[in-house]
Structure formats: C-alpha cells, structure tokens
Protein backbone atom coordinates (compact mmCIF):
# COMPACT_ATOMS: atom_id res chain seq x y z
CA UNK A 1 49.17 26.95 -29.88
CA UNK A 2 46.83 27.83 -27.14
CA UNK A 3 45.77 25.35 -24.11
CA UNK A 4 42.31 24.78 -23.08
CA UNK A 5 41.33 24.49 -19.16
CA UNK A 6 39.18 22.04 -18.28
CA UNK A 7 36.94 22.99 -14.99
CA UNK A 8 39.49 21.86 -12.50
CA UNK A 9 42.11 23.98 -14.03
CA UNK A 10 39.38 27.07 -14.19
CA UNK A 11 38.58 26.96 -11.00
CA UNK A 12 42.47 26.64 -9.76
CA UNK A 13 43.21 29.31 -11.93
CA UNK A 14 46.62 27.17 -13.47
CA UNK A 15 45.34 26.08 -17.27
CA UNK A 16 47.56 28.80 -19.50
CA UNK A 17 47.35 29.69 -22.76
CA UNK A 18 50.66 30.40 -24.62
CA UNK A 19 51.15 33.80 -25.34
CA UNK A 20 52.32 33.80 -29.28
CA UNK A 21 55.28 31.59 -30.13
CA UNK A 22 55.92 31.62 -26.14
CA UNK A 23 59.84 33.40 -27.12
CA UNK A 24 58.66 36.92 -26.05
CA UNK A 25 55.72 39.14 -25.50
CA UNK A 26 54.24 40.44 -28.61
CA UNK A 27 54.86 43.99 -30.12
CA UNK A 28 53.29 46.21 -28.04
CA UNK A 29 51.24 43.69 -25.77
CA UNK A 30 51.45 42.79 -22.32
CA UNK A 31 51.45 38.66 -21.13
CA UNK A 32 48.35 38.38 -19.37
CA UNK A 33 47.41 36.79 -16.26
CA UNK A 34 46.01 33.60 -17.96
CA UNK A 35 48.41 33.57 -20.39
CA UNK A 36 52.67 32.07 -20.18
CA UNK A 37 55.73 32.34 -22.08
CA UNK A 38 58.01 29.45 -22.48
CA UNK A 39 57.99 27.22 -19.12
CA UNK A 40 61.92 28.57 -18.96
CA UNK A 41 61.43 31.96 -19.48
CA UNK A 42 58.62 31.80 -16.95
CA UNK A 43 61.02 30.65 -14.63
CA UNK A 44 63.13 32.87 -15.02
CA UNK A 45 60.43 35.71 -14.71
CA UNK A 46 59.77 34.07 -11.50
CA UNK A 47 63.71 34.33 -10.42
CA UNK A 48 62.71 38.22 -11.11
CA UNK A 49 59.96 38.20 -8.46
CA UNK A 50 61.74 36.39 -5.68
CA UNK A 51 64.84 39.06 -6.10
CA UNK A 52 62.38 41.65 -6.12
CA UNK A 53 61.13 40.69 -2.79
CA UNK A 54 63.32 38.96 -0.96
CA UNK A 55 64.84 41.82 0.75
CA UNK A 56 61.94 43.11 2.22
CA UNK A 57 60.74 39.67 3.25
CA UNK A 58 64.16 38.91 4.66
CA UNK A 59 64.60 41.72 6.44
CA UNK A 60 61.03 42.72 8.30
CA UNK A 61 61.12 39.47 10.15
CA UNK A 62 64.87 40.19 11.53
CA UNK A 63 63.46 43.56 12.78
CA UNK A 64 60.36 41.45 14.37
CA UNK A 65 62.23 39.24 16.01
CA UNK A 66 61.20 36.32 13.75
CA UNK A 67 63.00 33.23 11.88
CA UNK A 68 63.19 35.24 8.35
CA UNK A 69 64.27 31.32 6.22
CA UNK A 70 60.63 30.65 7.61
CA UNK A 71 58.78 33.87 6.75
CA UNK A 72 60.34 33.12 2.85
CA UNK A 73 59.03 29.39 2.82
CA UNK A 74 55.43 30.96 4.36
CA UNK A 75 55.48 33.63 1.71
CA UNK A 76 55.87 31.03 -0.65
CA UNK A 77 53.06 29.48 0.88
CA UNK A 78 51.09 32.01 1.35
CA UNK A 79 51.01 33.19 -2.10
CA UNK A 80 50.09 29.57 -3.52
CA UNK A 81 46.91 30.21 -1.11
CA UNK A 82 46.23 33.79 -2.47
CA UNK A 83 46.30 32.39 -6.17
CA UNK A 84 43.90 29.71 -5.59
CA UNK A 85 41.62 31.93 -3.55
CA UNK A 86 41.65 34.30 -6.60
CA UNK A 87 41.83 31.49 -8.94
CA UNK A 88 44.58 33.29 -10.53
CA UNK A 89 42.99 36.49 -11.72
CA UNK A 90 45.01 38.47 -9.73
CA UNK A 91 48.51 38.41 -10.43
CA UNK A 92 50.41 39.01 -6.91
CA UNK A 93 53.02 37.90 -4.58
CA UNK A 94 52.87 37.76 -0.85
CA UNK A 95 55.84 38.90 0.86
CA UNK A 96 55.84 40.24 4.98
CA UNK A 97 54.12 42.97 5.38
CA UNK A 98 55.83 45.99 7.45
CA UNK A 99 51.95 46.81 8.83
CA UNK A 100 52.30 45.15 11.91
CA UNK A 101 56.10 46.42 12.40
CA UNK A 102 55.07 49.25 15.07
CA UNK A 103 52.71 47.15 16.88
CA UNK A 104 54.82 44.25 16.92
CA UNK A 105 57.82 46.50 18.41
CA UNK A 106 55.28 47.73 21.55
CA UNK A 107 54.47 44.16 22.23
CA UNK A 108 57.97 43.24 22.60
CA UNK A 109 58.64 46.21 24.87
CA UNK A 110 55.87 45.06 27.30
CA UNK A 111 57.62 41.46 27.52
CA UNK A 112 55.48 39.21 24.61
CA UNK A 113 56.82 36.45 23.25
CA UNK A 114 57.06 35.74 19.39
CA UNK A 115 53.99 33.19 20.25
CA UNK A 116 52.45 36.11 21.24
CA UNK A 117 53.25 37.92 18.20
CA UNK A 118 52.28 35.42 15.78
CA UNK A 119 48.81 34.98 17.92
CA UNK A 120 47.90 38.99 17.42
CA UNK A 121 48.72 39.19 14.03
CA UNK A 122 46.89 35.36 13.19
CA UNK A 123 43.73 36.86 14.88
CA UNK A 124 44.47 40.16 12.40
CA UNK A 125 44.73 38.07 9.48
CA UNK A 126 41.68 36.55 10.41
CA UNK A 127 39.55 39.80 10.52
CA UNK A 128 41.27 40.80 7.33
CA UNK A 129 39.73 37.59 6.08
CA UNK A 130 36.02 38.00 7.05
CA UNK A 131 36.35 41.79 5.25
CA UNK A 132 37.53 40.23 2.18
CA UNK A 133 34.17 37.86 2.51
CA UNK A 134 31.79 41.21 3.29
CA UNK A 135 33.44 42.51 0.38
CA UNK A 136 32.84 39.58 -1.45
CA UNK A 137 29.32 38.42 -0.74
CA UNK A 138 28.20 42.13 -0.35
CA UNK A 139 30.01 43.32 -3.81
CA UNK A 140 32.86 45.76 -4.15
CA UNK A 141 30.36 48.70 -4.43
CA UNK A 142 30.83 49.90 -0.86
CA UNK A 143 35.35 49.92 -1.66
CA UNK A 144 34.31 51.63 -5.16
CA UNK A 145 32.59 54.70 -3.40
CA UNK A 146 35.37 55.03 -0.63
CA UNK A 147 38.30 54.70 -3.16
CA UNK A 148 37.13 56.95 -6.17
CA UNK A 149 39.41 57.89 -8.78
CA UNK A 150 41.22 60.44 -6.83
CA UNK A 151 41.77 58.76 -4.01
CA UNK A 152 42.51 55.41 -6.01
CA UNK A 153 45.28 57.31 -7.32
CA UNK A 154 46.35 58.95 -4.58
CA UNK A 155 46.77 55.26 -2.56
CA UNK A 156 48.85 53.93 -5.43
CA UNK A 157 51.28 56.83 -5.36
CA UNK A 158 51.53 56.65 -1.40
CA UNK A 159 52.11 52.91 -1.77
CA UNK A 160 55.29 53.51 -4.77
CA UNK A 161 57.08 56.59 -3.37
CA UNK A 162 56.63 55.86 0.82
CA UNK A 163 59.41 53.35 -0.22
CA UNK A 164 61.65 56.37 -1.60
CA UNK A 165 63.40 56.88 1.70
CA UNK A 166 64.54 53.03 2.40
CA UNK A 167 66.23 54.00 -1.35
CA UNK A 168 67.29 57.07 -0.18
CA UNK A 169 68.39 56.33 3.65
CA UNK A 170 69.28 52.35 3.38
CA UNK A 171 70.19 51.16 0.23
CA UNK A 172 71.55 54.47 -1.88
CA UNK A 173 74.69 55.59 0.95
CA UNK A 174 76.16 52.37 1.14
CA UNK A 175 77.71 53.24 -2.35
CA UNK A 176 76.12 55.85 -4.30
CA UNK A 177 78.40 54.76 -7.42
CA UNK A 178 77.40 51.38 -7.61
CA UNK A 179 73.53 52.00 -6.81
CA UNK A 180 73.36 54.80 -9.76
CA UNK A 181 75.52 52.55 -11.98
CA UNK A 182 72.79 49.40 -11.06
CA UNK A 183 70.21 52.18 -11.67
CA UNK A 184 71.33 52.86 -15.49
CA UNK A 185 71.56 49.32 -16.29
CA UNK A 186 68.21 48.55 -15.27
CA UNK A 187 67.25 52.00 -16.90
CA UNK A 188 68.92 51.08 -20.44
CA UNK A 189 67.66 47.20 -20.25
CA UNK A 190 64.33 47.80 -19.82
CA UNK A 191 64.08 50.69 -22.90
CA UNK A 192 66.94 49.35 -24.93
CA UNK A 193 66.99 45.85 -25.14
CA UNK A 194 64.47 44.01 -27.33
CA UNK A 195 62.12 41.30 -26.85
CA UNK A 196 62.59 38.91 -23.68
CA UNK A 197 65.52 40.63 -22.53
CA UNK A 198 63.94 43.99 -21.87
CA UNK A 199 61.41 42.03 -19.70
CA UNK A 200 64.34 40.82 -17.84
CA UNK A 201 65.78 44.36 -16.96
CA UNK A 202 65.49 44.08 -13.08
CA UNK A 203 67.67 40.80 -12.86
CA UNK A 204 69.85 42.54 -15.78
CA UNK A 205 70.58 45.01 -13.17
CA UNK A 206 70.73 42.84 -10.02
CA UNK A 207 73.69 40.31 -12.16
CA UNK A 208 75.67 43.46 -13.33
CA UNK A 209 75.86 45.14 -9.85
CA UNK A 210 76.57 42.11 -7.65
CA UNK A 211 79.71 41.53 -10.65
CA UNK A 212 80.50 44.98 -10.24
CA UNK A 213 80.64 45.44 -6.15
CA UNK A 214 82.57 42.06 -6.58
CA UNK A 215 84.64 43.42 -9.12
CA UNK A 216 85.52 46.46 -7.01
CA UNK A 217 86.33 44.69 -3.51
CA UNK A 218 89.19 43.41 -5.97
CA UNK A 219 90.23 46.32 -7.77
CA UNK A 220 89.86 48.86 -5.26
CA UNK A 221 89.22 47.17 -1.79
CA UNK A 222 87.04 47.95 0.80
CA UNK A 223 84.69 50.93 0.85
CA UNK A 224 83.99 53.35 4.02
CA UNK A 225 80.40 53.32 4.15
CA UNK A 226 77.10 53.35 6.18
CA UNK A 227 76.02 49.26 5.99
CA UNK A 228 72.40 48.31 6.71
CA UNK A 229 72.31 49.50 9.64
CA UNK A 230 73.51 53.24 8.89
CA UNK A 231 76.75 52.50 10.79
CA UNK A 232 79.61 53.86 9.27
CA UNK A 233 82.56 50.99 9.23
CA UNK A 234 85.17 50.12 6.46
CA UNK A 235 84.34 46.89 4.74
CA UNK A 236 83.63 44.51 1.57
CA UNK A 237 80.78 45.58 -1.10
CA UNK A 238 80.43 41.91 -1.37
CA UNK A 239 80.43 39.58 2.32
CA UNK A 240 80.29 35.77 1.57
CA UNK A 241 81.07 34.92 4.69
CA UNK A 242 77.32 34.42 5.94
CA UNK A 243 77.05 31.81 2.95
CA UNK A 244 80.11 29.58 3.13
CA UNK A 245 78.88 29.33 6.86
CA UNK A 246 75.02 28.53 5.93
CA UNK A 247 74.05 24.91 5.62
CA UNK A 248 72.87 23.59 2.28
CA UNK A 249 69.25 22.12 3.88
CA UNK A 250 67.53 22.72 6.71
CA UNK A 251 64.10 23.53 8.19
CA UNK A 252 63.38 26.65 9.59
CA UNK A 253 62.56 27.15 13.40
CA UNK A 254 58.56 27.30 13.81
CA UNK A 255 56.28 27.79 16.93
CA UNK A 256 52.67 27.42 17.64
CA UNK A 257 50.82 31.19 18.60
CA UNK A 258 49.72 32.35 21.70
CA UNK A 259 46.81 34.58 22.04
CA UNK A 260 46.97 37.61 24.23
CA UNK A 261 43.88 39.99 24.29
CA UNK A 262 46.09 43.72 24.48
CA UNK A 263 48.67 42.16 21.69
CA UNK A 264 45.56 41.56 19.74
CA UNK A 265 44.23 45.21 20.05
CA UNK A 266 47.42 46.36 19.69
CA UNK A 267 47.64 45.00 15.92
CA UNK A 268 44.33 44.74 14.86
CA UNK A 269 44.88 48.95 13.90
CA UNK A 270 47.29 46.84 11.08
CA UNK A 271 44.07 45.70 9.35
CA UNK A 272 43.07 49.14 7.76
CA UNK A 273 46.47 49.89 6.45
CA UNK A 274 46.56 46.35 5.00
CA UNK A 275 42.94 47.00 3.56
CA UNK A 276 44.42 50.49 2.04
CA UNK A 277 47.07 48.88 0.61
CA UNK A 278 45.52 45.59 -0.95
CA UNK A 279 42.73 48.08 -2.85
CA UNK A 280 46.09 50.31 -4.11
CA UNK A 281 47.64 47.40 -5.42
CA UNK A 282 44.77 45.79 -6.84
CA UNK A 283 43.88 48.79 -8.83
CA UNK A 284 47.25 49.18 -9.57
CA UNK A 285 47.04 45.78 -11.34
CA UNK A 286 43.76 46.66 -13.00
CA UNK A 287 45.27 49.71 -14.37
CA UNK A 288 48.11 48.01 -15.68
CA UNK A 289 45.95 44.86 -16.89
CA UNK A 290 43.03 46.57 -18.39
CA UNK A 291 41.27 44.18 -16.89
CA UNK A 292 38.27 45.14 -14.37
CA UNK A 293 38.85 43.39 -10.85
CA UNK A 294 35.72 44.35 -9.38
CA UNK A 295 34.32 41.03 -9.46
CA UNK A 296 37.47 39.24 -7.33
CA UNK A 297 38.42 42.33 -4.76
CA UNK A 298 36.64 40.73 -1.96
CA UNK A 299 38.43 37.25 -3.39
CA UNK A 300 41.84 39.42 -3.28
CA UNK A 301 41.24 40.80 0.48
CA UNK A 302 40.57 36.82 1.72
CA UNK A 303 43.15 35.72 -0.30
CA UNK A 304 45.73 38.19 1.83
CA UNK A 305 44.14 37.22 5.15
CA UNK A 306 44.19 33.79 4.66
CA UNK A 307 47.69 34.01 3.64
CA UNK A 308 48.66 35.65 6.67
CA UNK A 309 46.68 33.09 9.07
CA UNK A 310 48.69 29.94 6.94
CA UNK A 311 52.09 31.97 8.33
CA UNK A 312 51.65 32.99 11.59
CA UNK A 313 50.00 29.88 12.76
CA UNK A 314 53.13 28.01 12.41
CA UNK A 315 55.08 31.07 13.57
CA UNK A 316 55.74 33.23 10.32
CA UNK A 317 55.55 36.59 9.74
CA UNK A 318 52.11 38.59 8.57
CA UNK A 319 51.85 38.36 4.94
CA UNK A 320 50.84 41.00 2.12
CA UNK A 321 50.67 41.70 -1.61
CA UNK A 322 54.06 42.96 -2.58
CA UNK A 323 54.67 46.16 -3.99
CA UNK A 324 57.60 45.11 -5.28
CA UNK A 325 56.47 42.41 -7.28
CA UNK A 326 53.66 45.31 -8.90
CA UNK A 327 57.04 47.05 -9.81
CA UNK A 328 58.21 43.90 -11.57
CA UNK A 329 54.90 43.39 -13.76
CA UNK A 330 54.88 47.35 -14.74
CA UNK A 331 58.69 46.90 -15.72
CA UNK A 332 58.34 43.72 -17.74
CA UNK A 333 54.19 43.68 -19.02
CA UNK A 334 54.26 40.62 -17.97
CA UNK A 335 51.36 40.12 -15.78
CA UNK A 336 51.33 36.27 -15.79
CA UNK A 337 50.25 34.40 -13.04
CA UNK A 338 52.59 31.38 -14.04
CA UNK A 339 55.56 33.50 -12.83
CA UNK A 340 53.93 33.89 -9.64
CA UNK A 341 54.05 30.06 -9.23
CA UNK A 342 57.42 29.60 -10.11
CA UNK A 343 57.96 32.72 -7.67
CA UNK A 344 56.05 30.68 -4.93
CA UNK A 345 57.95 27.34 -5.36
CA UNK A 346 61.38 29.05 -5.84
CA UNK A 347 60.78 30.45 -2.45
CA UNK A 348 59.40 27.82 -0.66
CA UNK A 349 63.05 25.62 -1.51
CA UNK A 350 65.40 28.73 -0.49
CA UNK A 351 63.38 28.57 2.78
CA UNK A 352 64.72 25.28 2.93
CA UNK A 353 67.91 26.47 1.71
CA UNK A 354 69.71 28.54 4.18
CA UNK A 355 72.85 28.53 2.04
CA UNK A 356 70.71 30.06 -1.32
CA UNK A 357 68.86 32.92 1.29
CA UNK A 358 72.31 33.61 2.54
CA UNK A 359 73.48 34.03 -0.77
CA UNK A 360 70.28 36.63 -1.75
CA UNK A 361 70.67 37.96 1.44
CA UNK A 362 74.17 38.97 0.72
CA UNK A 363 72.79 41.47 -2.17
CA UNK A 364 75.11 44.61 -1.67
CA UNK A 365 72.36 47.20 -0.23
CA UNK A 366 73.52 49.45 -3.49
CA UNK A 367 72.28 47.22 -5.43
CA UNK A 368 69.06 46.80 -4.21
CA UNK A 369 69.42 50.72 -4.28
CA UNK A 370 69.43 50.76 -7.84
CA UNK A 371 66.94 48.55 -8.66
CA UNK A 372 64.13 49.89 -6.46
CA UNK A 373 64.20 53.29 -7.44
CA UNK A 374 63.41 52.87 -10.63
CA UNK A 375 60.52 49.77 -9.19
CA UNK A 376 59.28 51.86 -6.63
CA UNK A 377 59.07 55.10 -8.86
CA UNK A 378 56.88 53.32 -11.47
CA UNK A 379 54.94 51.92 -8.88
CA UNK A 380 53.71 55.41 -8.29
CA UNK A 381 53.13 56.62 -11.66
CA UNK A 382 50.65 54.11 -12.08
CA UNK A 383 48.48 56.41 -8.93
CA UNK A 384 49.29 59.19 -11.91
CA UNK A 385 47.74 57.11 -14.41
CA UNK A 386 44.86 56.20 -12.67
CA UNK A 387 44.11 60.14 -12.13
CA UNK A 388 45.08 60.93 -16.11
CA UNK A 389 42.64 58.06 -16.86
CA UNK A 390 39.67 59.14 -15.06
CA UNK A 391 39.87 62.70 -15.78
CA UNK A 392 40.43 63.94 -12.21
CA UNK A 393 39.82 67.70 -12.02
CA UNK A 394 43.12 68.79 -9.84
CA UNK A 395 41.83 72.64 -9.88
CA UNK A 396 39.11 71.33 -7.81
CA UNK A 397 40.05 71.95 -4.54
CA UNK A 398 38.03 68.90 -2.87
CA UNK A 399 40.44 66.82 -5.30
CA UNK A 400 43.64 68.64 -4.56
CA UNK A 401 43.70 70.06 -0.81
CA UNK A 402 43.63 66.40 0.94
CA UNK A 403 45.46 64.60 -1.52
CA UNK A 404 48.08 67.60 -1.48
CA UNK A 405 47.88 66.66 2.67
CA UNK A 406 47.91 62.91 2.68
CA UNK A 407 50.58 62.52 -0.12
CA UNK A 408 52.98 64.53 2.01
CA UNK A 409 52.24 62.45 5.13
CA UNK A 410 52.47 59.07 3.56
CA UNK A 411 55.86 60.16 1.21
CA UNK A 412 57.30 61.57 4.07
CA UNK A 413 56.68 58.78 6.61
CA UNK A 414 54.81 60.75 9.19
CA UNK A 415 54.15 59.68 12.35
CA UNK A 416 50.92 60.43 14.56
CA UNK A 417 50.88 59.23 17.78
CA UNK A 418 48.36 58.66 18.97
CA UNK A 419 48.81 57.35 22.26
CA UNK A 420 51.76 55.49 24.45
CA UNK A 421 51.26 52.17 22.63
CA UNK A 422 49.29 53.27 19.02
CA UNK A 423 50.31 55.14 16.66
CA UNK A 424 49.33 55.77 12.89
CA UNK A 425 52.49 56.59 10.08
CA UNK A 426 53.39 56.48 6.49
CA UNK A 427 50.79 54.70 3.64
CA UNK A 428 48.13 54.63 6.98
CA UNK A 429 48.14 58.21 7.63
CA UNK A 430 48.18 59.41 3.78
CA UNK A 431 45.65 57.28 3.47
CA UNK A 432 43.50 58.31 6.37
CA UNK A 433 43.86 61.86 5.64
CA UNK A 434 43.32 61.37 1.96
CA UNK A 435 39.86 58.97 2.14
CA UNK A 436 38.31 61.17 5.18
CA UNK A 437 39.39 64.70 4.00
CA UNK A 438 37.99 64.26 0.39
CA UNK A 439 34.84 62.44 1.59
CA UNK A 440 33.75 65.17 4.04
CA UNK A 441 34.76 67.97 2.03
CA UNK A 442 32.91 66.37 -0.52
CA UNK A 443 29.95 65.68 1.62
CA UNK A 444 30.01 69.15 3.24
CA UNK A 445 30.13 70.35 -0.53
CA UNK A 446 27.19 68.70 -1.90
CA UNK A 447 24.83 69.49 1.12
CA UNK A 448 26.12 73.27 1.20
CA UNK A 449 24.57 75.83 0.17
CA UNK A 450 24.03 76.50 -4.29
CA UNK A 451 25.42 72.59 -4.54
CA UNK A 452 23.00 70.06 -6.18
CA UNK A 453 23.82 66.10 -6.90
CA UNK A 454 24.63 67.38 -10.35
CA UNK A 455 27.40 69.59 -9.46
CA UNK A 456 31.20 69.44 -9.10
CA UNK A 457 31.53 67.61 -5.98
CA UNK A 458 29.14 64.60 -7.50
CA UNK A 459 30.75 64.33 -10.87
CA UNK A 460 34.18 63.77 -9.18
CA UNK A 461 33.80 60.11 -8.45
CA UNK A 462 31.71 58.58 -11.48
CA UNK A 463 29.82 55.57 -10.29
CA UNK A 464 30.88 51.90 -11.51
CA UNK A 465 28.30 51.39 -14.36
CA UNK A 466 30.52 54.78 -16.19
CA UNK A 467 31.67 55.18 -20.15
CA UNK A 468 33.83 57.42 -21.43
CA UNK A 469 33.37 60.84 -23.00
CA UNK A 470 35.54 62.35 -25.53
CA UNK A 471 37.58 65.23 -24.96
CA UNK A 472 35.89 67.85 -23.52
CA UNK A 473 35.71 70.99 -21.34
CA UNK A 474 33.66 70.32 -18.50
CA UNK A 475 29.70 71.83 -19.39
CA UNK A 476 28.55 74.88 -17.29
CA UNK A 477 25.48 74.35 -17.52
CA UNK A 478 24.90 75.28 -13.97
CA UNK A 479 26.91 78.59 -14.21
CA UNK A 480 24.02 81.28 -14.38
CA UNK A 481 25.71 83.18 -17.12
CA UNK A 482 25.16 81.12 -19.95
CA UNK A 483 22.97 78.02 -20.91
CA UNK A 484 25.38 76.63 -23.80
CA UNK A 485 28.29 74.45 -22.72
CA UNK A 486 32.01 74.81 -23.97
CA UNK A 487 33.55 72.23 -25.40
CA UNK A 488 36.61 71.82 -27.58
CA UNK A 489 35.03 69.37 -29.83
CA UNK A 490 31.76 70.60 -32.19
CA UNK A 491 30.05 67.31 -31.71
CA UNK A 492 30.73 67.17 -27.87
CA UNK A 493 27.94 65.87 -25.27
CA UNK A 494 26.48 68.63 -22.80
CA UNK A 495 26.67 66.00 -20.19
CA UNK A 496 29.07 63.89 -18.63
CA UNK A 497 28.62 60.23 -20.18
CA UNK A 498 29.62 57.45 -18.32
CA UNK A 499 32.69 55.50 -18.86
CA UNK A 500 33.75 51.70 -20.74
CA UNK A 501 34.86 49.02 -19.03
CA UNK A 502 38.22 50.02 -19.87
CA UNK A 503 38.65 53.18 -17.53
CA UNK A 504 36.44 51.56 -15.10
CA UNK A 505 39.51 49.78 -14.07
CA UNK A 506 41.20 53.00 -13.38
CA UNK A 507 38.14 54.61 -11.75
CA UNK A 508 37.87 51.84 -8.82
C-alpha cells in the first residue's frame, strides 16, 4: 500500500510511498527517490552507501590533517542538510570532497593551522552556497547552455574514470588476487542474483573479500605487498589491531575556524571544480532517474555549500556529493532517498563510534579495489549514456577535438600549474578544457564564415524546451548540392524536432 505526505512531509522530502510489496524492486523498474522498500532492506541499502564511501571520507581528512571520526559524523550531517534543502528530490550522499586537497596542502606548507583550514574552505562553502541561490532564483538556464549534451557527458565520464588510478595505484597492488576475486563477486551478484540480492551486490562483494583476506592471513600468512601508502612491507591482509585498541564511544576532536584572507584565495579556485562536479553528478542522477532536475539544480548546489559550511564550522572537512554513492544507485536502481537517511544516521553513530570506523577502516585496500572498479567504471558509462541519449554527433570535430583533450587530462590526472601556490589537475582541468574548448570553437564556428544559427555548430546543444526525433540521418538541407534531405526512415522530419522530457534529462 502506498503512503500519502501530508505538507510537512512534502516539503521535508521524508513521506515514502512503498515501492510494490516493499520485498524487492519490481521487474525491470528502478526504486525511486520518493519511493522505499521494506524499512530493513532500506537499511541495509543504507549499510551499502556508508561502505561505499567511507574510504574516501576516512581517508581525505588524514591527508588534510583533520580528525577523520569527525569528518564521518559531519558527512552524516551534512547530507541530512542537503536532503532537506532538496526536499529529497535528489538522491545523494555527502562525503569529503578531495577539491580542496591541493590548496589545503599549500596552506599547511606556509604554517596555517587546521582553524585556518576549516576558515578557507567555510568561506568556500559559502560562495558555493550563494551560486546554488543565483542558480536557483535565476533558473538553471544559464548551467543548461554551459553543460550541453556533450559536455554533460563528457563531465560524468571525467568524474567515473579520474578515480581509475586510486584502483589502479592504491587499492589493486596490495593484492591483485583478492581485488579481482572481490571484483567477480560483485560482477556475478549484481547480474546473477535475483531480486533484493542483486541490489545488494557491492556489500556481497565487500563480506566475501574481507572473509577471504581473513581466510588467507590463516591459510597462507602474510602477503609482501605495497600497503596504503605504496610501501612495500610484509604483513596481514586483515589488521585488527587499530580496532581492539579503539574505544567503543567517544566524541570526535572539533575546533572553531579561523579566517585568513591568502588561505581563503587559495581555496576559493575549489569552488569551480565543486560546481563541475555537482552538475556531473546531478545529471548523472537525472540520467539514471528519468527524472528532469532542472527545477532543484540551484537547490542541489546550496544544498552542497551549506553542507560544507555545517562541517567546517565546527572543524570538519569540506563536503561534496559522492561519486561513490552515484555508483551504488546505478548498481542497485535503487535511487531512494530513504537509504540516504539511513546512510546519514548510520554515519553520524560510527562518528561516535571509533571502534565501528576502526573496524571499516580496516577494509583490506584489495577489497575496496574490487569493488570500485566496477562503481567507478559505471559511473562513467552513464557520461556515455548521456551522449547516446542526446544524439551527440562525435564526427563533428567541435564535439570530439576538446572532449578528446579534456578526457585525457581529467583520466590521466594532469596537473597545470599554474603558479607557486595554484594549480589546476584532474576532473578541474578536463573540465576546463572541455567547457571552454567546445564553447569557443563553437562560437568561432557559428560566427565564421558560410555558418548560420541553423547549422552544425547550433544544432549540437538543443535548447531545454527539446523533443525527440526518430531515427534519422541528419538533413542537408544546407549542403548546396541537393534540396531533399536523407533519412533512413520514409516518414522522417526534414528538421530537427525538439526533444521529451525524457532525454531532456540527458541533454542538461
């Protein structure tokens, strides 16, 4: 039976319907934001997002220099801020964000304080804030014509497959037979199993490979292997020692910011990746969803800000949506924001819980090898989906010459340096190179010489209002040579028709 929301829930975004019997997603249908399975299996869906990010989370504070028990209770926190800002129309966790990593590292070297951390990247979250209210009072229109289709797509990918070397560097050498035994487990879980279970395929994987690194310490004894670090020593798969020594409460060590005007410029460069990335992801869940987020981006971009101003003000780390966590939904097609909830409240006790993020944190690094690469590929198939979707014209060479640039940058973790303190890498530079290089080419395109508006270079990025066309060849109609266009279908329009609601979700 379904609920009902009254206005209190609507607005909080927490009144659920039940999705079928509430045992398992439906044949062929996906659990949608507003909807829930079973309260347990929700929880358990939720157990799912905090493994997926609790690496990350846990580890970018360490390499900060910040308390990373607190920066798991604030992303806990944070996230129960994001879902009310978006009242829950946006199904995303807030983990620490790696934006501010670089910055954060420079401010160190000149002497700063974590006060003086937390106060440059509070003041960040707070500009990221009043974009997500432009955005919102001013309407999405102005992020629609700077992300088109192409370089929608393009964002998504850099955002899955930048993560490929932390697989590939971190996580895969510390025991290659482990991480591509984890890998096929998750692999055959997700395809194989049936109903619930297949939605359960990335803590499938996580249970079998922490049983079988245990199982192997036993059997076979220590490895020789690169740990975390990349430091080659001989030692256990499986280290409890960490946990027996971890109390079972405690509250985690938090400061008040200090504000320090070069810190502040320092990180404020932070904000556009953080803007790339929150559009990437959002259309990621759109794609996914089929639902059009359009009308709650500039609620999505607030929601992130404020999420990181609620952490660092009490001395957490910067907050962000969660890759990760996308990875999760695309694995399971479960896109409920109930999860999320039980994901925020589940993290908010382990940060109180030094013994349970001990525990987590003891994850053999294989493990977590073989569990992202199948998260972080699918992550960026879904940039691949968005171009398949909206028709994007690869022989065009406005589409496929800065793409072809930025992907490489951003996969590859590229560095520009841009002076002693600032520098631009990774998701930032793909990005940079992909949204400037296609706009001026376009630009340079339309105003040359032979290009009108209805050319090439204008079709590319079909406006918001779009529907969609059926199959077709594109028309020539403004090839001199002939004034009939050829299509593959008899019945075929001569023009390019605008697109439904559907593929407008793709097309943002």
């Amino acid at each position: 039976m379904k609920g009902t929301q009254d206005p209190i829930q609507r607005i909080l975004g927490i009144g659920w319907r039940l999705h079928g019997d509430g045992r398992a997603p439906r044949p062929g249908a996906a659990v949608m934001p507003d909807e829930r399975l079973s309260w347990p299996r929700t929880v358990g869906l939720g157990a799912q997002h905090v493994v997926a990010m609790f690496g990350a989370t846990f580890v970018f504070p360490v390499v900060m220099g910040l308390d990373p028990n607190l920066a798991i209770m604030m992303s806990g926190i944070a996230t129960v801020v994001f879902l009310l800002v978006v009242q829950g129309k946006i199904p995303s966790y807030l983990g620490t964000s790696a934006s501010f990593v670089g910055a954060v590292a420079a401010i160190r070297a000149a002497g700063g304080s974590s006060a003086t951390v937390t106060g440059a990247i509070l003041v960040a979250g707070l500009v990221l804030a009043a974009v997500g209210l432009l955005v919102h009072f001013a309407g999405p229109g102005l992020v629609n014509k700077a992300f088109p289709p192409v370089v929608a797509g393009a964002v998504v990918l850099l955002i899955g497959l930048n993560l490929a070397p932390v697989v590939a560097d971190i996580y895969w050498p510390q025991d290659q037979w482990t991480a591509l035994a984890t890998m096929g487990v998750v692999i055959a879980a997700g395809v194989l199993l049936r109903g619930f279970w297949s939605r359960l395929a990335v803590l499938v994987g996580l249970v079998f490979g922490y049983v079988l690194s245990w199982v192997l310490d036993r059997t076979l004894g220590q490895i020789t292997a690169p740990g975390p670090t990349g430091e080659v020593t001989s030692h256990l798969r499986v280290q409890l020692g960490a946990v027996a020594d971890a109390d079972w409460f405690g509250l985690p060590t938090m400061h008040a910011p200090s504000f320090s005007t070069s810190a502040i410029l320092l990180v404020l460069p932070g904000v556009i990746a953080l803007l790339a990335e929150n559009t990437g992801h959002f259309k990621a869940v759109s794609e996914m969803t089929g639902k059009d987020l359009d009308p709650v981006l500039g609620r999505g971009i607030l929601g992130d800000g404020l999420g990181t101003v609620v952490s660092s003000a009490v001395g957490g780390a910067p907050t962000t949506t969660y890759a990760e966590n996308i990875g999760v939904m695309a694995a399971t097609r479960v896109y409920s924001t109930a999860a999320y909830w039980m994901a925020a409240a589940a993290a908010l006790v382990f940060g109180l819980c030094p013994k349970f993020g001990a525990l987590v944190a003891a994850t053999p690094g294989a493990v977590l090898g073989g569990i992202t690469v199948v998260l972080y590929g699918m992550i960026g198939l879904l940039g691949a989906k968005i171009w398949i979707r909206a028709g994007v014209d690869f022989s065009d060479p406005v589409n496929l010459v800065p793409i072809a640039a930025g992907s490489v940058l951003g996969i590859g973790g590229v560095t520009l340096q841009v002076t002693d303190t600032f520098s631009v890498s990774g998701i930032a530079l793909g990005t940079l190179v992909t949204l400037v290089g296609y706009h001026a080419l376009a630009l340079a395109l339309v105003r040359g010489p032979g290009r009108t508006a209805g050319t090439k270079a204008a079709e590319r990025a079909p406006g918001p209002d779009a529907v969609p066309q059926p199959a077709t060849t594109e028309p020539i109609a403004t090839e001199p040579v002939t004034t009939e266009p050829v299509t593959t279908e008899p019945d075929a329009p001569q023009t390019a028709a605008p697109r439904t609601a559907a593929t407008r979700t793709a097309v943002r």
